[in-house]
N, C-alpha and C. Protein backbone atom coordinates (compact mmCIF):
# COMPACT_ATOMS: atom_id res chain seq x y z
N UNK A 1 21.61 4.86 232.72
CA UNK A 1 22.35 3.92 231.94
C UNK A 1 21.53 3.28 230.84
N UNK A 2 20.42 3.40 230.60
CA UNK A 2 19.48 3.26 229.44
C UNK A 2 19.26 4.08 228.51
N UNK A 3 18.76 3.55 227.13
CA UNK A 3 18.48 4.35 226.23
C UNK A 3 17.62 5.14 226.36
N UNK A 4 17.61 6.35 225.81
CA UNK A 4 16.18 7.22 226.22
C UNK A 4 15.03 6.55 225.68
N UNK A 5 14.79 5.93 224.97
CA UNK A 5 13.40 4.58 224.74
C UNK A 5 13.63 3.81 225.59
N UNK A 6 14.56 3.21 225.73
CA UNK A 6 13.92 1.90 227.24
C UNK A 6 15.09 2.20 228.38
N UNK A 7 15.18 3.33 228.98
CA UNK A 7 15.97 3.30 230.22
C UNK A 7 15.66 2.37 230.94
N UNK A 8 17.13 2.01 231.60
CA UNK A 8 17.45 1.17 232.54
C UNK A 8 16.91 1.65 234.41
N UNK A 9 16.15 0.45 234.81
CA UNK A 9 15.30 1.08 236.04
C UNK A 9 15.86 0.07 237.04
N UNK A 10 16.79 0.91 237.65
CA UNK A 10 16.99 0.45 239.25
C UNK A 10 15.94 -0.02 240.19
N UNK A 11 15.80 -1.20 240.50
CA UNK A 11 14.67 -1.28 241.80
C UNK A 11 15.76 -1.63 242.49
N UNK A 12 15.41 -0.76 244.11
CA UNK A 12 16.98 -1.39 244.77
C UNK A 12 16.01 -2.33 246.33
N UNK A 13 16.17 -3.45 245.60
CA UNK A 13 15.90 -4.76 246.35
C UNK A 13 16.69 -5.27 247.76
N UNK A 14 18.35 -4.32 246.98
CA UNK A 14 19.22 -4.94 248.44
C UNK A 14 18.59 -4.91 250.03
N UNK A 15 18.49 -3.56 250.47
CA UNK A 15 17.70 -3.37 252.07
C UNK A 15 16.88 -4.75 252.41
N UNK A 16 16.47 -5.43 251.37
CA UNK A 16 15.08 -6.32 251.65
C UNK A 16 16.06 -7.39 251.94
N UNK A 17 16.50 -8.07 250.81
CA UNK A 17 17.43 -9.05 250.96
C UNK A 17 18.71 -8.74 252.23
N UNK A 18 19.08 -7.97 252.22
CA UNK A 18 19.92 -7.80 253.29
C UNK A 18 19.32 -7.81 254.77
N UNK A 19 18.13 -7.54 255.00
CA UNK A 19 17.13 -7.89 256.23
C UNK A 19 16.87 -9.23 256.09
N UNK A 20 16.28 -9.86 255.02
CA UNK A 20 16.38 -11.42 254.61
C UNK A 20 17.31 -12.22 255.24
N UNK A 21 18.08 -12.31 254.61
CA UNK A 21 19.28 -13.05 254.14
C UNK A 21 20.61 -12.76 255.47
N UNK A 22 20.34 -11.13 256.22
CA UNK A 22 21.63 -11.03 257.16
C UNK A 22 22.75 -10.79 256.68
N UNK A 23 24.04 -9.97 257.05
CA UNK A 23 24.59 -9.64 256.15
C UNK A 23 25.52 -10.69 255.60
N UNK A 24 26.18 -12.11 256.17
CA UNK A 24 27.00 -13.06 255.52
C UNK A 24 25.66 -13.56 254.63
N UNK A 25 24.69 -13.77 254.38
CA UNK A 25 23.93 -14.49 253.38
C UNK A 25 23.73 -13.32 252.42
N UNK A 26 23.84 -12.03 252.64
CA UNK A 26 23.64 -10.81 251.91
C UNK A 26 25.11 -11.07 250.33
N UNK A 27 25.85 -11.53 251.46
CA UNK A 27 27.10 -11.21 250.96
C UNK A 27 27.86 -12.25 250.02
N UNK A 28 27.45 -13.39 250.80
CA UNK A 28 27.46 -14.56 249.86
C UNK A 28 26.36 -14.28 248.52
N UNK A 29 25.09 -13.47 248.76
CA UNK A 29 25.04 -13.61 247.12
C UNK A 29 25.07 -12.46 246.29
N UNK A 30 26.43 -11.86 246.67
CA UNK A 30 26.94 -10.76 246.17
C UNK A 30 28.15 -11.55 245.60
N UNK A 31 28.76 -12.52 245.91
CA UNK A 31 29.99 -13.40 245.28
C UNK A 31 29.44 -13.65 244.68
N UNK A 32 28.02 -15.23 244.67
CA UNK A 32 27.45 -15.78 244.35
C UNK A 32 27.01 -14.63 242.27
N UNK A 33 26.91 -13.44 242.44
CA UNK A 33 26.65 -12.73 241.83
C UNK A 33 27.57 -12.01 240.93
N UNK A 34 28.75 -12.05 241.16
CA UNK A 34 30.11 -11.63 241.00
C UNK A 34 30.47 -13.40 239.95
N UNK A 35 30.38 -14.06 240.59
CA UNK A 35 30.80 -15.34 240.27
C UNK A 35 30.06 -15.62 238.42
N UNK A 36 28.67 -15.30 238.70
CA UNK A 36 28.23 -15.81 237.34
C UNK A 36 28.18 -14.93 236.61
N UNK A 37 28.94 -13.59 237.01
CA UNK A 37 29.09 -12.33 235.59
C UNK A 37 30.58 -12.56 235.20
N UNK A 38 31.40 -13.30 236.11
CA UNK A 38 32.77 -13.22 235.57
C UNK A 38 33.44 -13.65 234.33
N UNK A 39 34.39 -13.29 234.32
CA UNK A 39 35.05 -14.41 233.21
C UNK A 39 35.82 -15.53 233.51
N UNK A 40 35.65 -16.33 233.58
CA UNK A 40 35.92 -17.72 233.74
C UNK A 40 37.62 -17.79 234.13
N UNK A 41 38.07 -17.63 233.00
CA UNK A 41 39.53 -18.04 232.95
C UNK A 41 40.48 -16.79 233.75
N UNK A 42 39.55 -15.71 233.80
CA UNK A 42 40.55 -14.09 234.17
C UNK A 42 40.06 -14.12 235.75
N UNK A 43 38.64 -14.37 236.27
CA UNK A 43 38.53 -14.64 237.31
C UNK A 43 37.69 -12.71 237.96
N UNK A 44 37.91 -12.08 236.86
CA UNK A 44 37.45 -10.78 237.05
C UNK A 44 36.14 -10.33 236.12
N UNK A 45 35.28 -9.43 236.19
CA UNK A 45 34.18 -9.35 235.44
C UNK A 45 34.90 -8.40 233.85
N UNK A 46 34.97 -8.79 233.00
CA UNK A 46 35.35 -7.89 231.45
C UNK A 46 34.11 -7.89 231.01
N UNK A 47 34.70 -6.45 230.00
CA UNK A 47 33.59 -6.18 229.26
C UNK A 47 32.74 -7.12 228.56
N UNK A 48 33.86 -8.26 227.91
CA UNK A 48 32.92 -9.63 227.34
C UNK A 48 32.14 -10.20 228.34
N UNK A 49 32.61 -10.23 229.13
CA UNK A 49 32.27 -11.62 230.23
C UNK A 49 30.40 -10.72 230.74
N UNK A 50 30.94 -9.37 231.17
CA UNK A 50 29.79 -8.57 231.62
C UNK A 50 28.46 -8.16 230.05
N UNK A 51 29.12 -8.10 229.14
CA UNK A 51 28.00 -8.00 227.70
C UNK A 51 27.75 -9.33 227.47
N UNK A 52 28.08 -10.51 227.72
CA UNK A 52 27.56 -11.49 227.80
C UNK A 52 26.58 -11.91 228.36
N UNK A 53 26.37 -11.34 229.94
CA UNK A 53 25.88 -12.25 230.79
C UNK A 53 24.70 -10.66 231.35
N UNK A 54 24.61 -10.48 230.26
CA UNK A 54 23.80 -8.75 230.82
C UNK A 54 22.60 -9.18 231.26
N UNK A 55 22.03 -10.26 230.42
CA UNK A 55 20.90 -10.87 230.41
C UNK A 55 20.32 -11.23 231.39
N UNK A 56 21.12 -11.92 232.00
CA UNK A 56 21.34 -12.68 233.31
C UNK A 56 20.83 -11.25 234.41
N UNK A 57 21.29 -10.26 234.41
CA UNK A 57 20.23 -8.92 235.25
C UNK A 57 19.47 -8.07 234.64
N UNK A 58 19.18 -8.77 233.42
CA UNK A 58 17.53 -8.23 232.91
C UNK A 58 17.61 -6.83 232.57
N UNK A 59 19.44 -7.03 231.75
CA UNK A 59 19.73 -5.80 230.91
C UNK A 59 20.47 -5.89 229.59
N UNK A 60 19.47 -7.08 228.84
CA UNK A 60 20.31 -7.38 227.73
C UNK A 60 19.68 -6.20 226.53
N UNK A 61 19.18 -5.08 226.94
CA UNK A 61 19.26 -4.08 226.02
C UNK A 61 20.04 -3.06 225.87
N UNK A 62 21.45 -3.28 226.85
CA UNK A 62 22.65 -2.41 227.28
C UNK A 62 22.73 -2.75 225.80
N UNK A 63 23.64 -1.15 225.70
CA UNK A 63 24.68 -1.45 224.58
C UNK A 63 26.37 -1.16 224.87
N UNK A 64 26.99 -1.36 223.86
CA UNK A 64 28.55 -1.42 224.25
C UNK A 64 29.00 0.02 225.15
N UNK A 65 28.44 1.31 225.04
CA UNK A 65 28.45 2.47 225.47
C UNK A 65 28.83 2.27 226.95
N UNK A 66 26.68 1.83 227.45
CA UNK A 66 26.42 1.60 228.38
C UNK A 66 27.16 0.32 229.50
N UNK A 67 27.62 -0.41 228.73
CA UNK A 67 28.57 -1.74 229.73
C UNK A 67 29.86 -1.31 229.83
N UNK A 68 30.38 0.12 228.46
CA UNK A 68 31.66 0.32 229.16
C UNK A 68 31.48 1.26 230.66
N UNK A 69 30.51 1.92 230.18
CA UNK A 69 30.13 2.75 231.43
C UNK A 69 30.15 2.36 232.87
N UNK A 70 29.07 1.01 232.87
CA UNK A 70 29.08 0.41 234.12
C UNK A 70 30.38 -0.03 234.80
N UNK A 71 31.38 -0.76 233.35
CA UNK A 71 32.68 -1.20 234.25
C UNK A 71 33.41 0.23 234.53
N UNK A 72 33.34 1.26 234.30
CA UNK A 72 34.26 2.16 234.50
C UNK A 72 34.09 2.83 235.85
N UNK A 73 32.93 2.65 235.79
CA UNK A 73 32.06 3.09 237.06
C UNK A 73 32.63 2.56 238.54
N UNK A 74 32.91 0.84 238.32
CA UNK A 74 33.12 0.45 239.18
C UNK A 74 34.34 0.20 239.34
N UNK A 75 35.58 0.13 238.25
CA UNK A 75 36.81 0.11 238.08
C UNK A 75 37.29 0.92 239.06
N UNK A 76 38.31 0.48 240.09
CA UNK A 76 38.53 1.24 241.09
C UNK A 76 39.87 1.61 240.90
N UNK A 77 40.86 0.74 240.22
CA UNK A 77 42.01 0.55 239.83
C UNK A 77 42.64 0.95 238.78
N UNK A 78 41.95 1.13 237.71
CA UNK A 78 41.91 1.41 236.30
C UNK A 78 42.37 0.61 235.35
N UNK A 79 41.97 -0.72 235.88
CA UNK A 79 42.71 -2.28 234.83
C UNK A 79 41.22 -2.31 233.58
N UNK A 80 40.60 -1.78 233.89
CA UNK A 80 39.48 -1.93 232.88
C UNK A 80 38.41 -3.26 233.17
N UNK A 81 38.35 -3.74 234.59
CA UNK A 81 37.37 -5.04 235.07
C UNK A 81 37.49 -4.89 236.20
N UNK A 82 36.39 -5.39 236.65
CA UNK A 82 36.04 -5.72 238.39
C UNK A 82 36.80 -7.22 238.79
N UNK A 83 37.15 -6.51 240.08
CA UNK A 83 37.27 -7.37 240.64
C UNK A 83 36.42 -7.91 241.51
N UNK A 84 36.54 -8.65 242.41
CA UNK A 84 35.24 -8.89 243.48
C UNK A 84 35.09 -8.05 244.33
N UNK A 85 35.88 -7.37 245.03
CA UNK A 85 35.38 -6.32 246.16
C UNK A 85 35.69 -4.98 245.12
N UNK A 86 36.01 -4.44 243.46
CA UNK A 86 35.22 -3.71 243.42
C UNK A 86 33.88 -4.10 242.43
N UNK A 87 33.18 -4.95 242.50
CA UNK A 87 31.89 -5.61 241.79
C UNK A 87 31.02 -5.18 243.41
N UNK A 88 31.65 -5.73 244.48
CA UNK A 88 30.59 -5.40 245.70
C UNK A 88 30.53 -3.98 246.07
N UNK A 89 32.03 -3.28 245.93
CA UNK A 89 31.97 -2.23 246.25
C UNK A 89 30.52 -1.11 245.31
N UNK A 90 30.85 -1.31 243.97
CA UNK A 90 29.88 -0.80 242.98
C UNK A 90 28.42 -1.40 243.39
N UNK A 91 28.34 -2.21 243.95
CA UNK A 91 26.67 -2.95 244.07
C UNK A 91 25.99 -2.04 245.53
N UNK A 92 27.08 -1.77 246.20
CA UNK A 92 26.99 -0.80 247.64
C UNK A 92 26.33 0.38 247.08
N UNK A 93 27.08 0.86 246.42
CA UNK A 93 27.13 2.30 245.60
C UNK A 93 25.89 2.16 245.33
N UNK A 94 25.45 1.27 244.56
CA UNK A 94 24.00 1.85 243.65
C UNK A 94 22.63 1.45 244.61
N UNK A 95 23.26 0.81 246.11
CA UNK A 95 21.95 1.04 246.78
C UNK A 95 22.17 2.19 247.70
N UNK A 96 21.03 3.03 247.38
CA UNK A 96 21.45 4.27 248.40
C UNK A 96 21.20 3.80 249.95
N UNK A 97 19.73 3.17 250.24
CA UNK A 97 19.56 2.46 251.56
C UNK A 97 20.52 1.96 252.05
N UNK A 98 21.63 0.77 251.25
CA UNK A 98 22.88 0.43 251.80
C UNK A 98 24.30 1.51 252.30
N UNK A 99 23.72 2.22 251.26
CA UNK A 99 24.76 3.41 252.11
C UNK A 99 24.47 4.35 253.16
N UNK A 100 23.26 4.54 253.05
CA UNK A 100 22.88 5.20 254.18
C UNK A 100 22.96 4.45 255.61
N UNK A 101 22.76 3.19 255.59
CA UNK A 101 23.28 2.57 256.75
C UNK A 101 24.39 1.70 256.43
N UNK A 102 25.45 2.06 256.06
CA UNK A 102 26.59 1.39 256.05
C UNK A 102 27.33 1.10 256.98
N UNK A 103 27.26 2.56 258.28
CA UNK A 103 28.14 2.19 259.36
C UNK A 103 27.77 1.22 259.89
N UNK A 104 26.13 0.85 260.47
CA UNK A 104 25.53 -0.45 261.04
C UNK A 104 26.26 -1.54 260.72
N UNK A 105 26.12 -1.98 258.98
CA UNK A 105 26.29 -2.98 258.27
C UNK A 105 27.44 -3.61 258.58
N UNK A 106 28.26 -2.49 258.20
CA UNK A 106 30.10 -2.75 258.84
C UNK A 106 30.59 -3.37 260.29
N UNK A 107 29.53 -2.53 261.17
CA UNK A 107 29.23 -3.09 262.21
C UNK A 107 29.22 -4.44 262.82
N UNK A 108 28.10 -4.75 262.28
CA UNK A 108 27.54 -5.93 262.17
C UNK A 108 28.05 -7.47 261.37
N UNK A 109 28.80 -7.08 260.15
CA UNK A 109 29.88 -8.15 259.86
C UNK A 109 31.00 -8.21 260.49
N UNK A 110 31.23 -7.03 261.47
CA UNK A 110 32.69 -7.44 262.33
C UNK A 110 32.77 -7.77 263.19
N UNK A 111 31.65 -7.31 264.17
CA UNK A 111 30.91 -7.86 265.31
C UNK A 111 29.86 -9.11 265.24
N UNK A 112 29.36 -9.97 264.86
CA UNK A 112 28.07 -10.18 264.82
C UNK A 112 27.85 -10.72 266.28
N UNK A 113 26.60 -10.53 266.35
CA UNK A 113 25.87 -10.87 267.29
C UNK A 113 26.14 -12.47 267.29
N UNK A 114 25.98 -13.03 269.05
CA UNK A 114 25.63 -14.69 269.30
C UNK A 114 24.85 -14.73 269.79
């Protein structure tokens, strides 16, 4: 999703934070994350709201190409914006560690342990 001069570099942090944090604190700052890319008044992430706030994940060298890309990516519906479960769903996606143990994860927020 980067230019061939400064491609865009995935470090996928989730596994860590998700051992951190557990998966309701995982998950809360996956809203928490959802929340400050959105658009305010629509309540969903748009292309403005997301080329706005690119910065904010230390990808304000996207260009319009690349941010339509990302929302399309995650557009599950085909309204042209995320919603919140598909903003989490797409954040799943791009950690492979999270998918590779997904069944656990699922697990584990439906069950949790006392």
């Amino acid at each position: 999703m980067g230019s061939r001069k400064n491609p865009v570099v995935f470090e996928d942090y989730f596994p860590a934070m998700m051992e951190k944090l557990g998966t309701d604190g995982f998950m809360k700052e996956l809203t928490n994350g959802f929340q400050l890319l959105m658009d305010g008044e629509k309540k969903v992430i748009t292309f403005e709201s997301l080329k706005r706030n690119s910065a904010l994940l230390g990808l304000e060298g996207m260009n319009d190409d690349e941010i339509r890309c990302m929302l399309r990516e995650g557009d599950l519906d085909g309204d042209g914006a995320l919603d919140e479960m598909e903003f989490c769903t797409l954040m799943f996606r791009l950690s492979p560690a999270l998918m590779n143990n997904s069944k656990e994860l699922l697990e584990e927020a439906i069950f949790p342990s006392h």
